[in-house]
Protein backbone atom coordinates (compact mmCIF):
# COMPACT_ATOMS: atom_id res chain seq x y z
CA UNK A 1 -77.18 -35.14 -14.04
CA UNK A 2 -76.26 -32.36 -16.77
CA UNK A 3 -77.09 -30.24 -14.61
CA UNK A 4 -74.84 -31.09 -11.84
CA UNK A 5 -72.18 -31.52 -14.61
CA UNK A 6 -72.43 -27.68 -15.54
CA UNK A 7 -72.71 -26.18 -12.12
CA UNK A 8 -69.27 -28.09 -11.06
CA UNK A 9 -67.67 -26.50 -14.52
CA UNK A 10 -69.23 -23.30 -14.15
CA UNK A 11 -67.77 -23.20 -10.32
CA UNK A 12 -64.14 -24.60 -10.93
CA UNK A 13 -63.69 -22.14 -14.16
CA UNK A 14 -63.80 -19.19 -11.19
CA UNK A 15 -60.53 -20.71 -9.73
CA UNK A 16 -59.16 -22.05 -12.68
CA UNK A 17 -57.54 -21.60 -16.33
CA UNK A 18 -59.61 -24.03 -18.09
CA UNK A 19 -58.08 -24.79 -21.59
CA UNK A 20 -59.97 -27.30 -23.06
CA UNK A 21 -63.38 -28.82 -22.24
CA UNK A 22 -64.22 -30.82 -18.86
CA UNK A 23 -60.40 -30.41 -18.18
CA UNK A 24 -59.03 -28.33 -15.38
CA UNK A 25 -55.20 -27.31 -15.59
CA UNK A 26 -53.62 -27.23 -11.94
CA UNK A 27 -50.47 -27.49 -10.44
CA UNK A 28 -48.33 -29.39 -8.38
CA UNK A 29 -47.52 -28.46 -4.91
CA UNK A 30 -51.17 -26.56 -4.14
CA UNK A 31 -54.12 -27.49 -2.75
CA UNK A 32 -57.65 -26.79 -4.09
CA UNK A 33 -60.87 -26.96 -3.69
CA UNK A 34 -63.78 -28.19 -5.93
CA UNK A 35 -67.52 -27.77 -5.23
CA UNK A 36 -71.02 -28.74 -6.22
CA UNK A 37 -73.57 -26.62 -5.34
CA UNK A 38 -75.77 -28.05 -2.53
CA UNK A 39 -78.56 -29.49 -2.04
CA UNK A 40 -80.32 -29.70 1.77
CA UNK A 41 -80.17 -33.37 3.17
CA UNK A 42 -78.08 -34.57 0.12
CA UNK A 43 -74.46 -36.50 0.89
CA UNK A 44 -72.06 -36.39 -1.21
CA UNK A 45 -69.10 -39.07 -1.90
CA UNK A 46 -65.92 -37.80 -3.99
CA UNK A 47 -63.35 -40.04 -5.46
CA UNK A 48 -60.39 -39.94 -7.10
CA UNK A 49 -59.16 -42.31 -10.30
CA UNK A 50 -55.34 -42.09 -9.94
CA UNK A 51 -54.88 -41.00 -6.48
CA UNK A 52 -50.93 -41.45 -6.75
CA UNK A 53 -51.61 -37.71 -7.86
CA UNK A 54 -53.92 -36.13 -5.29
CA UNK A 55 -55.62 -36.72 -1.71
CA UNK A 56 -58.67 -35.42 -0.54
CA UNK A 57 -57.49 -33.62 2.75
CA UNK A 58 -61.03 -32.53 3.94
CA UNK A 59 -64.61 -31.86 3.78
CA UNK A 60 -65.42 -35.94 2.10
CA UNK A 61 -69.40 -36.22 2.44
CA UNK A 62 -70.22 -32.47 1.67
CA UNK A 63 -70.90 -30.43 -1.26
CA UNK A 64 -66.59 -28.87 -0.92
CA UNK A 65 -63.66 -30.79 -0.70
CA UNK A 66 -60.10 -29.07 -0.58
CA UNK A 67 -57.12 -31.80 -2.37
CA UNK A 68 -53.80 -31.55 -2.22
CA UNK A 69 -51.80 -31.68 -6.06
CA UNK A 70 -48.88 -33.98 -4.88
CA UNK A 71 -47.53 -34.96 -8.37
CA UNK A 72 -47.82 -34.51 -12.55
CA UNK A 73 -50.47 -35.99 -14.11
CA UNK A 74 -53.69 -36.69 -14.62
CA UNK A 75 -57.04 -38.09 -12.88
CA UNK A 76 -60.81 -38.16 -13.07
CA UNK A 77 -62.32 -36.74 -9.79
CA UNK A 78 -66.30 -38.29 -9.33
CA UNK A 79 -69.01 -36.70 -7.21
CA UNK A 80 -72.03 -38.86 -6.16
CA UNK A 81 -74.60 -36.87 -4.40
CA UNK A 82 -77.13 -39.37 -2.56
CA UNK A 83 -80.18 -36.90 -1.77
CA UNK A 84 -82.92 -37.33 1.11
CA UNK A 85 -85.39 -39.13 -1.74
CA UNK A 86 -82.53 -41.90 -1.98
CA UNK A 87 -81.79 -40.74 -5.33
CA UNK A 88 -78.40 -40.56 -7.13
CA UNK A 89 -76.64 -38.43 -9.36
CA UNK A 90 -72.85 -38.13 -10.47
CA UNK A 91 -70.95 -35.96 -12.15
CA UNK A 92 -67.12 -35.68 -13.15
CA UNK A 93 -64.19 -33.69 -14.00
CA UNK A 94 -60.91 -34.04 -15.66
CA UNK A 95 -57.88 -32.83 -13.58
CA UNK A 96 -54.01 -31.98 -15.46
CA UNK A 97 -51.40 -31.53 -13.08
CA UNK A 98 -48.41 -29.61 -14.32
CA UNK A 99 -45.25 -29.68 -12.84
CA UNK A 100 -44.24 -26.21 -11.80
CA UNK A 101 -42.00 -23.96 -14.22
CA UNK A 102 -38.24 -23.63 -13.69
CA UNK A 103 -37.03 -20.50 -15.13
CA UNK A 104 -33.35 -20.08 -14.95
CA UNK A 105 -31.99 -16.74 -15.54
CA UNK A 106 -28.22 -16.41 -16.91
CA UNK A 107 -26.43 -12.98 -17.57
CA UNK A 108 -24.96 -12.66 -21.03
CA UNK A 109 -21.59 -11.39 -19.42
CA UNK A 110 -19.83 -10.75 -16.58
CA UNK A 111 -21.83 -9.90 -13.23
CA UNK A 112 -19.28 -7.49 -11.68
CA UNK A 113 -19.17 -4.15 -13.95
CA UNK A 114 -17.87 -1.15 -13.71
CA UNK A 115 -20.11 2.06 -13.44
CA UNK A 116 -21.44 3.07 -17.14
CA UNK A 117 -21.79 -0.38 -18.27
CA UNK A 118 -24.61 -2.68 -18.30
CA UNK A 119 -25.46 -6.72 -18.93
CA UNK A 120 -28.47 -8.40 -20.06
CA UNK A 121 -30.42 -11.02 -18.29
CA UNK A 122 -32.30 -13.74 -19.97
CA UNK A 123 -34.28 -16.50 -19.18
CA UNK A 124 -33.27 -19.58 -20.06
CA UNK A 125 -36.89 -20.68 -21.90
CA UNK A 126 -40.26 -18.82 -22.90
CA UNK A 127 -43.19 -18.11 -20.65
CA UNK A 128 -46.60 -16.57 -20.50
CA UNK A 129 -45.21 -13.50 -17.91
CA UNK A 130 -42.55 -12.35 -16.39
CA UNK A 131 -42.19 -10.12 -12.99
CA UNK A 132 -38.62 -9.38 -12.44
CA UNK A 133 -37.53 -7.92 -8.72
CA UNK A 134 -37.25 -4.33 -9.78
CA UNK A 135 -41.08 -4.69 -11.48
CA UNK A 136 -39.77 -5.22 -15.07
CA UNK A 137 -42.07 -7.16 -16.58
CA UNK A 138 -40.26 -7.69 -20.12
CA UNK A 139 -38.52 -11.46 -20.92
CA UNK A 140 -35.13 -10.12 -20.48
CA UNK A 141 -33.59 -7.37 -18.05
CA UNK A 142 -31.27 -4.94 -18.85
CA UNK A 143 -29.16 -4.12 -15.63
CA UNK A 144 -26.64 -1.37 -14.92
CA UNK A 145 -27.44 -1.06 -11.24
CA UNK A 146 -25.77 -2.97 -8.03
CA UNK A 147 -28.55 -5.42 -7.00
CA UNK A 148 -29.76 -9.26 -6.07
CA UNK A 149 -32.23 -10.08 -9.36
CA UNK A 150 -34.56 -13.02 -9.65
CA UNK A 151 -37.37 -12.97 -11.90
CA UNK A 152 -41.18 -14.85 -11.09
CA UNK A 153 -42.79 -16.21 -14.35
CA UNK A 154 -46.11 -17.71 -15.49
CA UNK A 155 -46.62 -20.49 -17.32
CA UNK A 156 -49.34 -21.44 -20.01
CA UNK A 157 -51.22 -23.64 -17.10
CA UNK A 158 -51.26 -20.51 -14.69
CA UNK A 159 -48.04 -22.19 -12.65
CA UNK A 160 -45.86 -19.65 -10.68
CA UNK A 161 -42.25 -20.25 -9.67
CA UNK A 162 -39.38 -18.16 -8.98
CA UNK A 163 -36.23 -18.39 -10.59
CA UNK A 164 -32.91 -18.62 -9.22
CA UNK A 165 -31.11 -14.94 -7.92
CA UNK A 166 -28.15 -13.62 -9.74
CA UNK A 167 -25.84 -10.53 -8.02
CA UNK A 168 -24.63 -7.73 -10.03
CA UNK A 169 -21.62 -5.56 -8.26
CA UNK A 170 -21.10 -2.36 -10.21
CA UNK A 171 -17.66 -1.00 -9.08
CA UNK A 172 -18.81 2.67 -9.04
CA UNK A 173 -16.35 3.51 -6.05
CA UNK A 174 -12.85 3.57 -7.49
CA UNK A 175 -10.47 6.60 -8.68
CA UNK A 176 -7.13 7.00 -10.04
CA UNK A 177 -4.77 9.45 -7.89
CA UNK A 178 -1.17 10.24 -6.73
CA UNK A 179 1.66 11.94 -4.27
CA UNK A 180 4.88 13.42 -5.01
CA UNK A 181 7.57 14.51 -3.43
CA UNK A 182 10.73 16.36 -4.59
CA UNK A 183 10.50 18.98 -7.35
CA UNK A 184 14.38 19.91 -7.83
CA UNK A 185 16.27 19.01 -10.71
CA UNK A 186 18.88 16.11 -10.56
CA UNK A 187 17.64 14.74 -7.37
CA UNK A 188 14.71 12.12 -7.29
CA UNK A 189 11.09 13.10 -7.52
CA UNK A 190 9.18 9.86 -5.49
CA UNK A 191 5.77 9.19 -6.90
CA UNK A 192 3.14 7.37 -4.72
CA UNK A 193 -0.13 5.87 -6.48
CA UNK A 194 -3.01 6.72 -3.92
CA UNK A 195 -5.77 4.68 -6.36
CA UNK A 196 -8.74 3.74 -4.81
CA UNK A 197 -11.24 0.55 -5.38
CA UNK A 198 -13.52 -0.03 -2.91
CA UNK A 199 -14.97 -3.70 -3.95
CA UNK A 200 -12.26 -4.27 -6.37
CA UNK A 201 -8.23 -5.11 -6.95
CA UNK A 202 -6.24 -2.51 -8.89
CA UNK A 203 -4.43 -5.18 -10.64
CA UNK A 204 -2.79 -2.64 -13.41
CA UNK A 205 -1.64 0.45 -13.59
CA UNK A 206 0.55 2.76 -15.94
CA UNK A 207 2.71 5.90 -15.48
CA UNK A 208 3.50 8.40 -17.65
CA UNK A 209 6.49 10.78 -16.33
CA UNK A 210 6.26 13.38 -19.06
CA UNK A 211 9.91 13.23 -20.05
CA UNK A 212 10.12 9.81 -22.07
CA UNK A 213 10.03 7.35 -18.78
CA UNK A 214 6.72 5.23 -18.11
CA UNK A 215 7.00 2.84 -15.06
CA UNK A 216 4.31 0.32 -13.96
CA UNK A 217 4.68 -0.13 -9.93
CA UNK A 218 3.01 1.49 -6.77
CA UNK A 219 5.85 3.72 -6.01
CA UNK A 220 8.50 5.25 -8.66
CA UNK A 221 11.12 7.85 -8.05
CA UNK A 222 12.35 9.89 -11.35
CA UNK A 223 14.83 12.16 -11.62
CA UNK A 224 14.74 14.86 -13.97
CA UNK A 225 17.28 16.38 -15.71
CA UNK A 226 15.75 19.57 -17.03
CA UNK A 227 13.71 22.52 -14.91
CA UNK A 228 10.36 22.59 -16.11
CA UNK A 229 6.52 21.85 -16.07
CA UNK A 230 5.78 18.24 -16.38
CA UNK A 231 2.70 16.13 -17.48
CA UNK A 232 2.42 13.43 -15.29
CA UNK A 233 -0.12 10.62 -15.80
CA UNK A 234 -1.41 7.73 -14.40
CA UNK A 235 -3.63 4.81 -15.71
CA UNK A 236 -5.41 2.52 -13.52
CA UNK A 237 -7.45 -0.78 -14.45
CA UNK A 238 -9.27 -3.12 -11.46
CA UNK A 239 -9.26 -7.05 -11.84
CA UNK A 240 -12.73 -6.12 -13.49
CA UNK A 241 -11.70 -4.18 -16.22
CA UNK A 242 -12.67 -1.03 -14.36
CA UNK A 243 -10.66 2.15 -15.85
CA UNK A 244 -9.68 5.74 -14.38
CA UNK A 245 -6.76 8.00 -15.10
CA UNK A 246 -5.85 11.19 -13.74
CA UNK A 247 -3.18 14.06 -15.44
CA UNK A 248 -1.32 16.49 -12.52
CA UNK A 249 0.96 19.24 -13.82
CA UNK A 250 4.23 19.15 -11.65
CA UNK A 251 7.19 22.01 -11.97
CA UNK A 252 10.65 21.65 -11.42
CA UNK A 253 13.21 23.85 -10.21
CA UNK A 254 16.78 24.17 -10.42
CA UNK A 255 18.92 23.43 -7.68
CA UNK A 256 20.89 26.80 -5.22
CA UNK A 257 24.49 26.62 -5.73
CA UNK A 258 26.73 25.82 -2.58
CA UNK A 259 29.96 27.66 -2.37
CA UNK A 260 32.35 28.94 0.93
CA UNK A 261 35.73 30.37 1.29
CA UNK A 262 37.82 30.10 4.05
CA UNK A 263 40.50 31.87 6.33
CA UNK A 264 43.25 31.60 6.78
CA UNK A 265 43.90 28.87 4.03
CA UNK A 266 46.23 27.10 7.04
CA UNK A 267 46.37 26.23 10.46
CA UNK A 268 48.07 24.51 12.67
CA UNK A 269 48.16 23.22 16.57
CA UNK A 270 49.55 26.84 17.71
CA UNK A 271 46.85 28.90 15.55
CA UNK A 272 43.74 26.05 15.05
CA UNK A 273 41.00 28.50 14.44
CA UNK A 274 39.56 29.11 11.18
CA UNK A 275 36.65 31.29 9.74
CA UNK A 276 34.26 30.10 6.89
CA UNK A 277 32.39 32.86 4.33
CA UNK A 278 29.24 31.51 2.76
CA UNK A 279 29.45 32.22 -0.52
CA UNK A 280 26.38 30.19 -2.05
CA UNK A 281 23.54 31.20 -4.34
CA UNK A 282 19.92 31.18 -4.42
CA UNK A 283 20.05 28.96 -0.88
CA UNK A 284 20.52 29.63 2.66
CA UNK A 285 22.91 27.34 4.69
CA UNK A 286 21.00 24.02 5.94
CA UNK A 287 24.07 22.68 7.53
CA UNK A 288 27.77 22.67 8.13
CA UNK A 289 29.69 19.74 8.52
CA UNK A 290 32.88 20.33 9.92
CA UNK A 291 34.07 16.70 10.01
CA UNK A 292 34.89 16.28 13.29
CA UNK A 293 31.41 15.46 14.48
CA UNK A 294 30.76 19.12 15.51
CA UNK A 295 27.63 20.85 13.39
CA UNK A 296 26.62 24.64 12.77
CA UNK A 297 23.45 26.42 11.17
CA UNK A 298 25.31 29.65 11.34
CA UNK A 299 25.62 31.61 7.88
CA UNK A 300 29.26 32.19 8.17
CA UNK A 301 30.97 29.99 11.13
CA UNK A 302 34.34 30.14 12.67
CA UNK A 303 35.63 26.62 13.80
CA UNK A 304 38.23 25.67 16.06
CA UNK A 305 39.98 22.27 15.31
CA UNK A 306 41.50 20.05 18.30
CA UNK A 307 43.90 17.95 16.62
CA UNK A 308 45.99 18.21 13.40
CA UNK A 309 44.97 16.55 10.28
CA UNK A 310 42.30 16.39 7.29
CA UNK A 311 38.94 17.51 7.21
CA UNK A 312 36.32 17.39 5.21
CA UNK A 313 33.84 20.10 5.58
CA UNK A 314 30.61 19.99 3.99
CA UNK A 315 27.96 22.90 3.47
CA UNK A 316 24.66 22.04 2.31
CA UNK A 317 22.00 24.76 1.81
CA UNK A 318 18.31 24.70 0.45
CA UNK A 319 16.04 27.03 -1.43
CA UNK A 320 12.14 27.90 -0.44
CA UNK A 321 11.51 24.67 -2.73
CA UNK A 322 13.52 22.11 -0.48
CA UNK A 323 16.01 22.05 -3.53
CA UNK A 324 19.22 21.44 -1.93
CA UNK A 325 23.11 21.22 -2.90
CA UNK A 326 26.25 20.69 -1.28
CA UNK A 327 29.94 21.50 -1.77
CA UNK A 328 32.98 19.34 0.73
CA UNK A 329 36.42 21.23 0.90
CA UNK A 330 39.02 19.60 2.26
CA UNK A 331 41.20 21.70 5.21
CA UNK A 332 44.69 20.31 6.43
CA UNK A 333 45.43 21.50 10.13
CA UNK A 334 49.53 20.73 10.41
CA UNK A 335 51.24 19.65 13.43
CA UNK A 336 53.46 22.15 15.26
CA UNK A 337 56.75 20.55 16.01
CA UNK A 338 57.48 22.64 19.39
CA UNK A 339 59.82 21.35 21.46
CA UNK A 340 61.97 23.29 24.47
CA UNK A 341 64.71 21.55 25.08
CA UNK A 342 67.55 23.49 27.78
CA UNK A 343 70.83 24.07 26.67
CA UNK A 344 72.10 23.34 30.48
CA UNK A 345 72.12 20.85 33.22
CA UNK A 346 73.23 20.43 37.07
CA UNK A 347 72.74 16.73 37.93
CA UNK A 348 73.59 17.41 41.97
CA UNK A 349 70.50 16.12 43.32
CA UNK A 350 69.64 19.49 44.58
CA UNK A 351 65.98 19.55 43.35
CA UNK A 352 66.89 22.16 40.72
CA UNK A 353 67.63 21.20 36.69
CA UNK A 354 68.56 17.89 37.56
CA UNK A 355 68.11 15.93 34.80
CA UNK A 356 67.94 16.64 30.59
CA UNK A 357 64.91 16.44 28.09
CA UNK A 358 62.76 18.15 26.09
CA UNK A 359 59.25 19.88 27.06
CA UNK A 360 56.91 20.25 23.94
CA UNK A 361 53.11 20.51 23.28
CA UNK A 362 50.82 17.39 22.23
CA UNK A 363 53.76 15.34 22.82
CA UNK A 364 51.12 12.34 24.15
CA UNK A 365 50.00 11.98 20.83
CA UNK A 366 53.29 10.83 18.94
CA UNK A 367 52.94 7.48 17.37
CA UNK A 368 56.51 7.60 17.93
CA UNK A 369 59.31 9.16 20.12
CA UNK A 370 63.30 8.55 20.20
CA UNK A 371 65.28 10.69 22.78
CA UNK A 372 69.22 10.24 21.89
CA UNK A 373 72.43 11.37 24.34
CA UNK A 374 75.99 11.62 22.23
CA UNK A 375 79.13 11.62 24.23
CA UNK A 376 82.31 13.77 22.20
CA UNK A 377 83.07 10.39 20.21
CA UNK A 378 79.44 10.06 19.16
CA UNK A 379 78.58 7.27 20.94
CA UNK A 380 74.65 6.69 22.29
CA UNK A 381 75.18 6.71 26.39
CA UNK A 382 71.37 7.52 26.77
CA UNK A 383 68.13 6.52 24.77
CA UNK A 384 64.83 6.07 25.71
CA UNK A 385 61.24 5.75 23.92
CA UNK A 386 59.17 7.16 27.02
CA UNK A 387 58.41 10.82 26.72
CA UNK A 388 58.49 10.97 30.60
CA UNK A 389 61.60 9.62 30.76
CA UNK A 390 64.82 12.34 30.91
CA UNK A 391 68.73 12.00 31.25
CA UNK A 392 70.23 12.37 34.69
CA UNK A 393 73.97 12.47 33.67
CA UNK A 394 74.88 10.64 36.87
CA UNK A 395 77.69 8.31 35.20
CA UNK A 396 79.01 11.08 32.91
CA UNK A 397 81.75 13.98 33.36
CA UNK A 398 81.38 17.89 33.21
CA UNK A 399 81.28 19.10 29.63
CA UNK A 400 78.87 19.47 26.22
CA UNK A 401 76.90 16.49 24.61
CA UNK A 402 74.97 16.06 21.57
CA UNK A 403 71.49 15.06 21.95
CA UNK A 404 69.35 14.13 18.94
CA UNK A 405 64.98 13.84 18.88
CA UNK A 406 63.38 11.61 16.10
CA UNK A 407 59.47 11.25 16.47
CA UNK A 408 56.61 10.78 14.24
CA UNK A 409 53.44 13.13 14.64
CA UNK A 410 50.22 12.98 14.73
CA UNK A 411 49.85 13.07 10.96
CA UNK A 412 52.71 10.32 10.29
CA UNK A 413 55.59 12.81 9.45
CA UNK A 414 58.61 11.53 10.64
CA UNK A 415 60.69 15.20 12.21
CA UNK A 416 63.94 15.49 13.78
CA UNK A 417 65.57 17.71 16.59
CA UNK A 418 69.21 18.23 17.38
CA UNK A 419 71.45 20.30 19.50
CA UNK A 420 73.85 20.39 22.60
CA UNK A 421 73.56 20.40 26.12
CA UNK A 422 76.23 21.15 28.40
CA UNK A 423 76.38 19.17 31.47
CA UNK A 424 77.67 21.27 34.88
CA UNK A 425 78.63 19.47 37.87
């Protein structure tokens, strides 16, 4: 009998952490076997005192039986060996089963960092061994590394379990950056943040002008007042508190100087041409503007005008830096009042000079016309308000009349024509 007792000890201590005498620590959720050694002809009956605990799943009636641990706690398993003399012996064990560990691992700050900084994870109680995924095998993990950790740990009893998985995101893919465009003085300068965070929002940022203005949006436009190298920064900071800032030296230059004279300083419907003189500095005409819809690129244009009246005419020229200015001058083209108007008549239906009124240029484009006949006593015994319309003198006698032209042209002047005409029949 003792020596049935010490053979089952001796064998279970190979598969086992055995912390105190005739107990065996185990736990739940495994199956194991137990063994006598045996004995040819002998059968062998196991039991189990507490079987809420454990089942025998196989090999009842030999020398090794395999049990499943389905629950913590404890129970006395019996052998009886019944050998081919009829003779019986027992022998017995005391079996602890431990529920498995649950290690819980918690990081002491936040799990998305940005590159250069690190977090520590802990467990959240003390065990006999740890194996974390990367093969640490300390109680708590420093990590400063992207990754899915989890950590396995050992118990006193010998029972395994893994602990729950906790990501870490380090934001290593992120950089501060910008465009400009526009380097001349007094006109804007437009800066464009071109920041950059792949796994992250870029939920601040900070600009720095170098000339007293800071702004804090995606796109700015400055204007600066003096020529000049200029430090320009900007700051940027992710929703993570991930930081990067980047310094670009940017120069700006002063502005050509657009100037033109003209010739001659009037014209008119008889004489409508005119001839500009670029006079700028440090710039080459960009553009003429003529203001009558009609453009030129030419350095020094000549323009020809179709109607009378006020234009303005803009040049604009540029420099190698796309620094631009412009100058508008303002150039009156007057109306010519030219009228012919005969000084004779012959109303005899002959085809030839038979009717009165004047011939003039542009006349179409009057906003108003007033054609007057005077007899000797000054009376009005013709008027009309049609320029197409002309006296016949059919009613009236041989001799001079006074004739009188009021319109207003094409610029709103009100002008006036008089004279005589003499009537031959």
């Amino acid at each position: 009998m003792l020596k049935l007792k010490a053979i089952i000890l001796f064998l279970i201590a190979l598969a086992t952490q055995i912390v105190a005498q005739d107990t065996v620590h185990l736990c739940v959720g495994e199956s194991h076997d137990f063994a006598v050694p045996y004995t040819n002809g002998s059968n062998y009956n196991w039991k189990i005192q507490n079987n809420s605990v454990a089942t025998i799943t196989s090999g009842n009636g030999t020398e090794h039986i395999i049990m499943n641990l389905n629950s913590s706690g404890t129970f006395l398993l019996i052998v009886e060996e019944l050998n081919a003399n009829g003779c019986y012996g027992y022998d017995s064990i005391l079996v602890e089963i431990h529920d498995k560990p649950t290690p819980i691992i918690s990081a002491l700050g936040p799990v998305q960092l940005c590159l250069g900084v690190d977090v520590i994870l802990q467990v959240n109680t003390i065990f006999d061994s740890y194996l974390w995924s990367d093969g640490s095998s300390a109680s708590e993990l420093v990590v400063d590394s992207t990754g899915d950790y989890s950590v396995i740990v050992t118990d006193e009893f010998g029972c395994v379990n893994n602990s729950n998985g906790i990501l870490i995101d380090v934001q290593s893919d992120f950089s501060a950056d910008f465009d400009f465009e526009g380097i001349c003085v007094n006109s804007p300068t437009t800066f464009l943040s071109t920041s950059f965070s792949a796994g992250d929002v870029i939920n601040f940022l900070s600009w720095n002008f170098g000339n007293g203005v800071q702004s804090y949006s995606d796109s700015v436009s400055v204007s600066y007042n003096l020529v000049g190298d200029y430090q320009v920064s900007l700051f940027i900071e992710t929703s993570v508190g991930c930081k990067d800032s980047i310094i670009k030296t940017i120069t700006i230059f002063g502005n050509p100087k657009a100037n033109f004279n003209y010739n001659p300083y009037t014209i008119s419907t008889l004489n409508p041409e005119i001839n500009f003189v670029n006079t700028s500095t440090n710039g080459a005409p960009y553009l003429w503007n003529f203001g009558d819809s009609i453009y030129s690129v030419i350095e020094s244009p000549s323009h020809i005008y179709d109607d009378p009246g006020v234009y303005d005419v803009m040049l604009i020229v540029k420099d190698v830096n796309e620094c631009m200015d412009s100058i508008t001058k303002y150039i009156v083209m007057y109306y010519d009042f030219v009228l012919h108007v005969p000084t004779a008549f012959t109303p005899n239906d002959d085809g030839d000079n038979d009717q009165f009124g004047p011939q003039g240029l542009r006349m179409e484009k009057y906003k108003s016309y007033s054609f007057y006949i005077y007899n000797q006593w000054g009376e009005i015994i013709f008027e009309t308000e049609d320029i197409n319309e002309w006296w016949d003198g059919a009613d009236s006698q041989h001799g001079s009349y006074a004739w009188a032209i009021v319109i207003v042209d094409e610029l709103g002047e009100m002008r006036k024509k008089v004279g005589e005409v003499l009537l031959i029949k």
